[in-house]
Protein backbone atom coordinates (compact mmCIF):
# COMPACT_ATOMS: atom_id res chain seq x y z
CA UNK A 1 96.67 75.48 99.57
CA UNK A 2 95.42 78.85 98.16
CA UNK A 3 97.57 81.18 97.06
CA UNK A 4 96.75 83.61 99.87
CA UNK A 5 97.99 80.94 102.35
CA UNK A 6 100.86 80.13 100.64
CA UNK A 7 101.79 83.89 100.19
CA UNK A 8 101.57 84.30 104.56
CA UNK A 9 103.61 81.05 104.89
CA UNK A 10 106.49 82.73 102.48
CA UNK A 11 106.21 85.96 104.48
CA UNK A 12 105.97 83.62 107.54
CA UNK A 13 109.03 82.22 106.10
CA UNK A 14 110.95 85.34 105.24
CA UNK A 15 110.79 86.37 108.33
CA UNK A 16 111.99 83.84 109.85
CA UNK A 17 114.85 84.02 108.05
CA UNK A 18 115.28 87.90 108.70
CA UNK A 19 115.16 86.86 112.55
CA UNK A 20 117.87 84.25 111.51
CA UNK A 21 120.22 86.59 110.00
CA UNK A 22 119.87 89.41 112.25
CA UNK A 23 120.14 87.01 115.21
CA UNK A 24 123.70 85.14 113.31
CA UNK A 25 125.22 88.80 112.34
CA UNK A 26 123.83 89.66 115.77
CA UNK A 27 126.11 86.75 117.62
CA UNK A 28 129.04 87.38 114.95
CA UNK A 29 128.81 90.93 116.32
CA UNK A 30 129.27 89.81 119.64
CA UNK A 31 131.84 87.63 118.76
CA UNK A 32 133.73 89.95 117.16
CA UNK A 33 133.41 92.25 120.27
CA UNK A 34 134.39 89.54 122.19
CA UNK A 35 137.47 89.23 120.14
CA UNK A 36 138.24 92.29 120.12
CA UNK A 37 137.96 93.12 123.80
CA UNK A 38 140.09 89.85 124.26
CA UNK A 39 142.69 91.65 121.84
CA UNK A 40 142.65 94.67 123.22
CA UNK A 41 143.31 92.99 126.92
CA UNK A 42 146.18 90.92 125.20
CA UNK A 43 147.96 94.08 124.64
CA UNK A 44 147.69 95.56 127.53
CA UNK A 45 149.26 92.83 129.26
CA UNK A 46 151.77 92.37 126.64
CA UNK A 47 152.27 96.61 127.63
CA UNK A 48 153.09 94.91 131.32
CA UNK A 49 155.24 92.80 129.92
CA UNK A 50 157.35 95.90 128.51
CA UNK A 51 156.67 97.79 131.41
CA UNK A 52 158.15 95.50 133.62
CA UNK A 53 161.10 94.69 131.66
CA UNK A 54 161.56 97.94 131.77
CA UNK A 55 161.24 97.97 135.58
CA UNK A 56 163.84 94.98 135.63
CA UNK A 57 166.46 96.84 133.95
CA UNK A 58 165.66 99.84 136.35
CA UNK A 59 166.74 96.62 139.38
CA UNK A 60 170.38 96.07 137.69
CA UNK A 61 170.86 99.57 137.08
CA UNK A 62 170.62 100.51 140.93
CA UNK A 63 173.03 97.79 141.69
CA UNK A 64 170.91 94.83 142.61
CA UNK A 65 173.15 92.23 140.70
CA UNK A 66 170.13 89.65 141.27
CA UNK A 67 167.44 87.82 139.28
CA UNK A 68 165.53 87.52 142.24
CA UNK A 69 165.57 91.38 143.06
CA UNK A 70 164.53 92.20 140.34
CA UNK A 71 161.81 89.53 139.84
CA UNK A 72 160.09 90.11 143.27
CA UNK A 73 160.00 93.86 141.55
CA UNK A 74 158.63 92.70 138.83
CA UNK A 75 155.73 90.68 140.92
CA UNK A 76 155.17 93.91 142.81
CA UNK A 77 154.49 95.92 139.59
CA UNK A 78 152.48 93.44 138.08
CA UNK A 79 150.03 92.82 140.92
CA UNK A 80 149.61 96.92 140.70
CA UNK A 81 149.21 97.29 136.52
CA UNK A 82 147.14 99.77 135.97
CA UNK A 83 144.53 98.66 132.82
CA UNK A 84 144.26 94.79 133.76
CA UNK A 85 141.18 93.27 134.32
CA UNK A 86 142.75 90.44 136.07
CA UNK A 87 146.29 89.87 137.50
CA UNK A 88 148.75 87.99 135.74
CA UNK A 89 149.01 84.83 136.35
CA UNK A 90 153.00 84.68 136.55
CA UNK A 91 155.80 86.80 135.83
CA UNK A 92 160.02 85.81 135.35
CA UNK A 93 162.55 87.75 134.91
CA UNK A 94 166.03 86.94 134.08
CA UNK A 95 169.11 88.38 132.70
CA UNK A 96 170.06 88.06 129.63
CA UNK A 97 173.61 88.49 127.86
CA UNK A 98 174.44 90.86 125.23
CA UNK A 99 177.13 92.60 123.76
CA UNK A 100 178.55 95.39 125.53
CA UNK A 101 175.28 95.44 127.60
CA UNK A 102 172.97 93.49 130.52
CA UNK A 103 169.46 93.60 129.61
CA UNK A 104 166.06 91.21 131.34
CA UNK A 105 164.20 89.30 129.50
CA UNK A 106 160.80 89.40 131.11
CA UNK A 107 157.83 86.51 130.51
CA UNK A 108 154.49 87.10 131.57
CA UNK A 109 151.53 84.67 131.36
CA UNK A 110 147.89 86.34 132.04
CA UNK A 111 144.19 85.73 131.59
CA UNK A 112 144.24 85.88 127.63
CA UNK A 113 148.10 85.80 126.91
CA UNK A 114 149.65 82.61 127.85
CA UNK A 115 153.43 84.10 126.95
CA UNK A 116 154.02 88.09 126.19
CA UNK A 117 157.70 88.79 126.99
CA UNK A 118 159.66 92.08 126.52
CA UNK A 119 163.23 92.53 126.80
CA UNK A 120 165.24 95.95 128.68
CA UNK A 121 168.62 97.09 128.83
CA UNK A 122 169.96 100.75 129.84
CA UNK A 123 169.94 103.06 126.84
CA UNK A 124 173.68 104.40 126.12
CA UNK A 125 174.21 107.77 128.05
CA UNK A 126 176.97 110.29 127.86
CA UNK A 127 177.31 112.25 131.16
CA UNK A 128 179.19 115.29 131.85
CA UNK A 129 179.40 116.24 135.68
CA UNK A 130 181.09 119.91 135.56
CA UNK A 131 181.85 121.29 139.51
CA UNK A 132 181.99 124.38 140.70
CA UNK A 133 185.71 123.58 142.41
CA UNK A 134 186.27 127.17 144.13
CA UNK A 135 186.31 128.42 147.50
CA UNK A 136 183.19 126.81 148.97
CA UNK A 137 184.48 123.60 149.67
CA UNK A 138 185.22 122.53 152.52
CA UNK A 139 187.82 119.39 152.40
CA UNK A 140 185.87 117.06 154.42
CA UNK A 141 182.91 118.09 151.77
CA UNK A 142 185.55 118.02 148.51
CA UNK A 143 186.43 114.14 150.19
CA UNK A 144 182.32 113.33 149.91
CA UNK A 145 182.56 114.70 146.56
CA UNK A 146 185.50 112.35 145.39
CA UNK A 147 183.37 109.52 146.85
CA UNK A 148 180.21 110.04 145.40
CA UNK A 149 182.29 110.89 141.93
CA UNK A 150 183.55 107.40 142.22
CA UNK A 151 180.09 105.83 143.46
CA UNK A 152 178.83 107.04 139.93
CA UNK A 153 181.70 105.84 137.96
CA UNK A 154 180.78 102.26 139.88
CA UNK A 155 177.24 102.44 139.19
CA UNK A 156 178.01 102.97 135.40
CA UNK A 157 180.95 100.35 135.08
CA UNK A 158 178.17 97.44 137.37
CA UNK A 159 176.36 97.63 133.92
CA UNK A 160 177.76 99.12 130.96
CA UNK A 161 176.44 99.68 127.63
CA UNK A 162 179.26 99.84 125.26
CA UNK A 163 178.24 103.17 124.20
CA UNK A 164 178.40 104.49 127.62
CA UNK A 165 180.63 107.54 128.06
CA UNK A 166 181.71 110.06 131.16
CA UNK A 167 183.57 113.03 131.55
CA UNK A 168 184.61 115.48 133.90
CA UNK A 169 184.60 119.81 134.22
CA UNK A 170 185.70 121.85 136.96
CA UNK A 171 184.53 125.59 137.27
CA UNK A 172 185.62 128.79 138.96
CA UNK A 173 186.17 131.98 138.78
CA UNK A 174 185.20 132.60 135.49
CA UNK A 175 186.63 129.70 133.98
CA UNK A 176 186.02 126.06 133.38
CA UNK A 177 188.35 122.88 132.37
CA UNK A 178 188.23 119.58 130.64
CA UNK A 179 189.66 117.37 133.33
CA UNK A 180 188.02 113.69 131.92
CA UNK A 181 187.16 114.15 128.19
CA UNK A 182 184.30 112.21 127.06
CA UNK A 183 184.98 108.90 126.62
CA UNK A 184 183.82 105.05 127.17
CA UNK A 185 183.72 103.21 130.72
CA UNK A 186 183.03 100.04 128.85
CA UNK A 187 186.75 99.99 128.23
CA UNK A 188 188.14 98.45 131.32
CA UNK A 189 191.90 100.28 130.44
CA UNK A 190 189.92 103.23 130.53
CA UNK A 191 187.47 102.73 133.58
CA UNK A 192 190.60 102.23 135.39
CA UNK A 193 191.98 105.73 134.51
CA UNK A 194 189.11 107.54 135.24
CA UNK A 195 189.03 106.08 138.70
CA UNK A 196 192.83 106.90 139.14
CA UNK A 197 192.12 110.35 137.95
CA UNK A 198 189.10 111.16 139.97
CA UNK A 199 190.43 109.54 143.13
CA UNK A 200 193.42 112.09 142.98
CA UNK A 201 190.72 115.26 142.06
CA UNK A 202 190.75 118.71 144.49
CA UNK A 203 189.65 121.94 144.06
CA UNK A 204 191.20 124.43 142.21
CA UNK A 205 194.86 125.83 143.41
CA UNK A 206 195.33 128.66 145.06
CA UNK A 207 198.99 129.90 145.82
CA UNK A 208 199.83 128.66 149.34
CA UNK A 209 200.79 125.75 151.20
CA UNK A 210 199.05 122.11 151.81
CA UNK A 211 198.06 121.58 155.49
CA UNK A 212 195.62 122.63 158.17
CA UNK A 213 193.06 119.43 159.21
CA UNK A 214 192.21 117.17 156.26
CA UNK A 215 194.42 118.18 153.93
CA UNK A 216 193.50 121.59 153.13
CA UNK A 217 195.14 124.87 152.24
CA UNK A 218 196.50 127.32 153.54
CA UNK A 219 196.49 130.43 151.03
CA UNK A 220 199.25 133.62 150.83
CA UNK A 221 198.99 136.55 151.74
CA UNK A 222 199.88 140.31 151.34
CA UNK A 223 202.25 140.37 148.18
CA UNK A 224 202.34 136.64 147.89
CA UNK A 225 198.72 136.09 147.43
CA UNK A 226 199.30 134.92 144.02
CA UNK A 227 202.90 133.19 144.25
CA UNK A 228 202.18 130.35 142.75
CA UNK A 229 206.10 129.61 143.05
CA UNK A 230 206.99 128.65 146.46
CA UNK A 231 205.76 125.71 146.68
CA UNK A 232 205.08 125.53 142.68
CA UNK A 233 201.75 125.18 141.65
CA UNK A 234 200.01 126.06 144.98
CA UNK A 235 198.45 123.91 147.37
CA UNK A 236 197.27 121.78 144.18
CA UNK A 237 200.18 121.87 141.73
CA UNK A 238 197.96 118.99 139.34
CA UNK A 239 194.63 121.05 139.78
CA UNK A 240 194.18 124.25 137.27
CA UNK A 241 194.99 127.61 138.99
CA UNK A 242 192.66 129.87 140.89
CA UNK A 243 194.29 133.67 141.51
CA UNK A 244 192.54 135.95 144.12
CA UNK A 245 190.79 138.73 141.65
CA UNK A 246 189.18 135.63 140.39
CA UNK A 247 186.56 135.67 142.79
CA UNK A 248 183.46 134.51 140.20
CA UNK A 249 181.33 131.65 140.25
CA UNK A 250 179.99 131.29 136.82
CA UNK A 251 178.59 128.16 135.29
CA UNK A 252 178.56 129.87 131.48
CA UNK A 253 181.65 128.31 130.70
CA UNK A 254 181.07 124.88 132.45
CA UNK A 255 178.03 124.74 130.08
CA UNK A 256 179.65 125.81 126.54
CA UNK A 257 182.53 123.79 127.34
CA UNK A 258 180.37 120.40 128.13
CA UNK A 259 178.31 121.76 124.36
CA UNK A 260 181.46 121.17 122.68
CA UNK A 261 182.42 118.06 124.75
CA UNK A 262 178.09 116.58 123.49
CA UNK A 263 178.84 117.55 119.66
CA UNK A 264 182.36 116.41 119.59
CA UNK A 265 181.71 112.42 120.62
CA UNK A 266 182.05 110.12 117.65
CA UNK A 267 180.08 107.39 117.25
CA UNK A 268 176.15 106.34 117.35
CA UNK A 269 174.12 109.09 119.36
CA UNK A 270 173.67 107.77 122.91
CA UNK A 271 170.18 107.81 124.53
CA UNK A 272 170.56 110.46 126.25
CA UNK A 273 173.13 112.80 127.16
CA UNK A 274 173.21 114.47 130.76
CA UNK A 275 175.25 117.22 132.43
CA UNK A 276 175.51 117.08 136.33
CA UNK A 277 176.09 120.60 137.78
CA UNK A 278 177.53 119.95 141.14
CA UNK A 279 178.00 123.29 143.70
CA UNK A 280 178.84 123.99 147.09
CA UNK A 281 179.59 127.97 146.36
CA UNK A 282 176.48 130.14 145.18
CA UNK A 283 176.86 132.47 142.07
CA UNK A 284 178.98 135.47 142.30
CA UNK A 285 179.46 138.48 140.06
CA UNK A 286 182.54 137.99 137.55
CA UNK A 287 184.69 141.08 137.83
CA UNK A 288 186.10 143.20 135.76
CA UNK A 289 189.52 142.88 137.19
CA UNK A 290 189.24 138.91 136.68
CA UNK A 291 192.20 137.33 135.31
CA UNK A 292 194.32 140.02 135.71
CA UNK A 293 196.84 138.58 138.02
CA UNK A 294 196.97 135.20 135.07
CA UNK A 295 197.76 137.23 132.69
CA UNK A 296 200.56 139.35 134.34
CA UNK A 297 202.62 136.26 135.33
CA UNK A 298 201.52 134.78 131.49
CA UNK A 299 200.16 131.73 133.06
CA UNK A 300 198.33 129.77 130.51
CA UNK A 301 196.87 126.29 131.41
CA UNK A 302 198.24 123.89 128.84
CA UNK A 303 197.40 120.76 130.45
CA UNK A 304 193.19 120.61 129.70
CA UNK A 305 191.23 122.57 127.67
CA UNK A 306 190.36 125.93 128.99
CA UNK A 307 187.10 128.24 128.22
CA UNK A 308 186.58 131.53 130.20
CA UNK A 309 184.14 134.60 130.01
CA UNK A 310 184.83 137.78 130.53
CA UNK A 311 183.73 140.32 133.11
CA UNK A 312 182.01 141.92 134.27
CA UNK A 313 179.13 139.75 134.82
CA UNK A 314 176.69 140.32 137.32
CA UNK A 315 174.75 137.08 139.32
CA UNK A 316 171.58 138.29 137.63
CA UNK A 317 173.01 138.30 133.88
CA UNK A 318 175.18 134.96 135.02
CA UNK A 319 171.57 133.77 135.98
CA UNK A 320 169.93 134.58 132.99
CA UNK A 321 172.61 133.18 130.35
CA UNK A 322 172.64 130.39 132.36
CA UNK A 323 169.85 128.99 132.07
CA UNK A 324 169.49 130.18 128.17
CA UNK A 325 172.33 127.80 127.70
CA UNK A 326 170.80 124.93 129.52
CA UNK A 327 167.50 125.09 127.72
CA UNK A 328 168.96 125.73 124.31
CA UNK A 329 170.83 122.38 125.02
CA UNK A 330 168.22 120.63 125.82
CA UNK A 331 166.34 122.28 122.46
CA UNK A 332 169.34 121.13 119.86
CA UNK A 333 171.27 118.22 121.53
CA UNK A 334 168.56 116.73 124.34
CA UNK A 335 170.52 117.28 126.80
CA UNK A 336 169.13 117.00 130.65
CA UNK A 337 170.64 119.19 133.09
CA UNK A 338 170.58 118.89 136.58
CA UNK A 339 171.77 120.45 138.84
CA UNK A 340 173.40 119.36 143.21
CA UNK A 341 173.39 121.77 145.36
CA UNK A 342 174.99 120.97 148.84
CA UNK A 343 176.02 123.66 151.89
CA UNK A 344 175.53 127.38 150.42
CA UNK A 345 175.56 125.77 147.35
CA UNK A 346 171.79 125.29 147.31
CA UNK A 347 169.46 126.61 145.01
CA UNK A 348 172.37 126.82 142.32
CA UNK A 349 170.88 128.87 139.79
CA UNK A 350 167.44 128.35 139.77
CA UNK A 351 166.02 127.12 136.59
CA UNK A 352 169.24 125.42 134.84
CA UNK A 353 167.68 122.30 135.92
CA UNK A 354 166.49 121.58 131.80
CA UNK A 355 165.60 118.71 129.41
CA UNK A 356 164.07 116.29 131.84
CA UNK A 357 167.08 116.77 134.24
CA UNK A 358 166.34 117.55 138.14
CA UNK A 359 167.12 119.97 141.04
CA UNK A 360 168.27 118.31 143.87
CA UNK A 361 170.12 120.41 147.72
CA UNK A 362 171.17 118.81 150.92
CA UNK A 363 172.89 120.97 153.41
CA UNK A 364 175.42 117.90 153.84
CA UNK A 365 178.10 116.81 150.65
CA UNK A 366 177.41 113.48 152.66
CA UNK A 367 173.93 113.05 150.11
CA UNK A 368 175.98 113.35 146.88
CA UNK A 369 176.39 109.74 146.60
CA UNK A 370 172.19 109.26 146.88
CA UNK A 371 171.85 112.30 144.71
CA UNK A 372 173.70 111.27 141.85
CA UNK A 373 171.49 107.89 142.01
CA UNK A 374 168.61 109.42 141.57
CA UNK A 375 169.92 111.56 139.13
CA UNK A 376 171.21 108.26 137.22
CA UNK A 377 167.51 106.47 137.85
CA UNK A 378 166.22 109.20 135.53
CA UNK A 379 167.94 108.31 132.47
CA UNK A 380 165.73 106.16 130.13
CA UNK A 381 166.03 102.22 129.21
CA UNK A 382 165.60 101.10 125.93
CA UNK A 383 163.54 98.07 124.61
CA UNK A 384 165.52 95.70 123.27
CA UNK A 385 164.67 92.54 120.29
């Protein structure tokens, strides 16, 4: 062999072998690739897999009560999952126990992951539902009220987390009262009282007489418009007072009052905290001569906490403040706001809806009950180990 020939059969040779690398880094490319397509699919479904826990959870929280509710849910979500190149071969759901809290456990099996499983449970919420409690109600709509008040309380006792806390403001003419302070519904002692105190809830008193059809009232006149003494108390001797210059409608204090109610709860910050504005009246301009007629007879209200504003205050400066409150809420203590309007309470002061929460109106207090549902399948779920 001369040299010559033996120099082409080493190039012959070296290339070869370049073809042979760049043909093995070539393949461990694609295998790599490969890998990491497979990878990236193996997270999307284990994405499902949190996705429909969370979708589980969502099935207890509406009042299902049933693994198989919420796992023919989960079967419709999965066969819809956006991002997956092939359906999943199987999904289960079951609940789980856990302290102070029902969460699903949910297993999924799919093309490249043969067991991703997530786990859901409501995150802890603190809700606040102030009502405007004036003149707009009528009683058959103040009844629908009570019932979709205790539909709510229901919904958050079918479920609990231990962390879960309610309360309760009424508002009117320029003033607003802690009926329900903020506390747990975990606590069956105190789920119980709640209920008790809600079930016996009306609108504000004016001075007058109980009667007429369903209970309602039948307010003085002439120089005993405000003699809250015969029958003492007014038509609603356990409900705060409402005298006739106190004509208002002002959610201001509803809001600061359900501020101090957020900041004040002890204990790990919930989830999420939401304030239900609930009104049947539209907004009316505080006058100046509001709360006159209180503070001639000296009537203080010593049985709840009490914030008022003073007027005058027209709609659009009740308007405007209002809805500064709501978002600077939602700014420093992520609060949602929404708002219910039913009868001429709709359209409650556009724009306090803040922080996630909704606007919701129904000409009929009959939707309350639906509209606090969806107001409740807003709040979030939280992944849990």
């Amino acid at each position: 062999m001369t040299g010559e020939t033996w120099l082409r059969g080493r190039g012959a040779l070296a290339a070869g072998a370049v073809v042979l690398v760049a043909w093995t880094l070539g393949v461990g490319a694609v295998a790599r690739d490969l890998r990491a397509r497979v990878d990236a699919q193996a997270a999307v479904e284990a994405e499902a897999a949190a996705g429909l826990a969370a979708e589980a959870g969502r099935a207890v929280l509406a009042g299902t009560g049933r693994d198989e509710g919420a796992a023919s849910l989960s079967v419709a979500v999965a066969s819809g999952s956006a991002g997956l190149a092939a359906p999943l071969a199987s999904v289960e759901a079951a609940r789980v126990p856990r302290d102070g809290a029902v969460a699903w456990r949910v297993h999924v099996a799919g093309p490249h992951v043969s067991d991703a499983h997530a786990s859901a449970q409501a995150a802890s919420v603190h809700v606040i539902v102030a009502v405007e409690a004036s003149r707009g109600w009528t009683p058959r709509g103040f009844s629908q009220l009570r019932a979709a008040l205790l539909s709510l309380l229901a919904r958050m006792g079918h479920a609990p987390h231990a962390e879960d806390r309610v309360g309760l403001v009424l508002f009117g003419g320029g003033y607003a009262w802690e009926v329900t302070p903020l506390q747990r519904v975990a606590e069956e002692l105190r789920h119980a009282r709640i209920s008790a105190r809600w079930k016996g809830l009306e609108r504000l008193s004016r001075a007058g007489l109980r009667g007429g059809r369903a209970g309602g009232c039948l307010p003085h006149v002439g120089r005993r418009v405000d003699d809250f003494q015969r029958p003492r108390g007014g038509c609603y001797p356990t409900m705060p007072r409402l005298y006739a210059d106190e004509t208002g409608v002002d959610p201001s204090p509803a809001l600061a009052l359900a501020g101090r109610m957020f900041d004040a709860a002890d204990g790990p910050a919930p989830g999420t905290r939401a304030l239900v504005v609930v009104a049947a009246t539209p907004v009316a301009e505080v006058p100046a001569s509001s709360g006159r007629s209180r503070a001639r007879q000296r009537y203080v209200e010593q049985r709840m906490r009490e914030v008022r504003v003073d007027g005058p205050r027209t709609p659009a400066r009740i308007v405007r403040e209002a809805v500064a409150a709501a978002r600077g809420m939602a700014g420093r203590a992520r609060v949602a706001t929404s708002v219910l309007g039913v009868g001429d309470g709709r359209g409650f002061v556009a724009g306090l809806a803040q922080g996630g929460g909704v606007a919701l109106d129904s000409p009929d207090a009959a939707a309350l009950s639906d509209m606090f549902g969806e107001v409740a399948d807003g709040w979030p779920l939280e992944r849990v180990p």
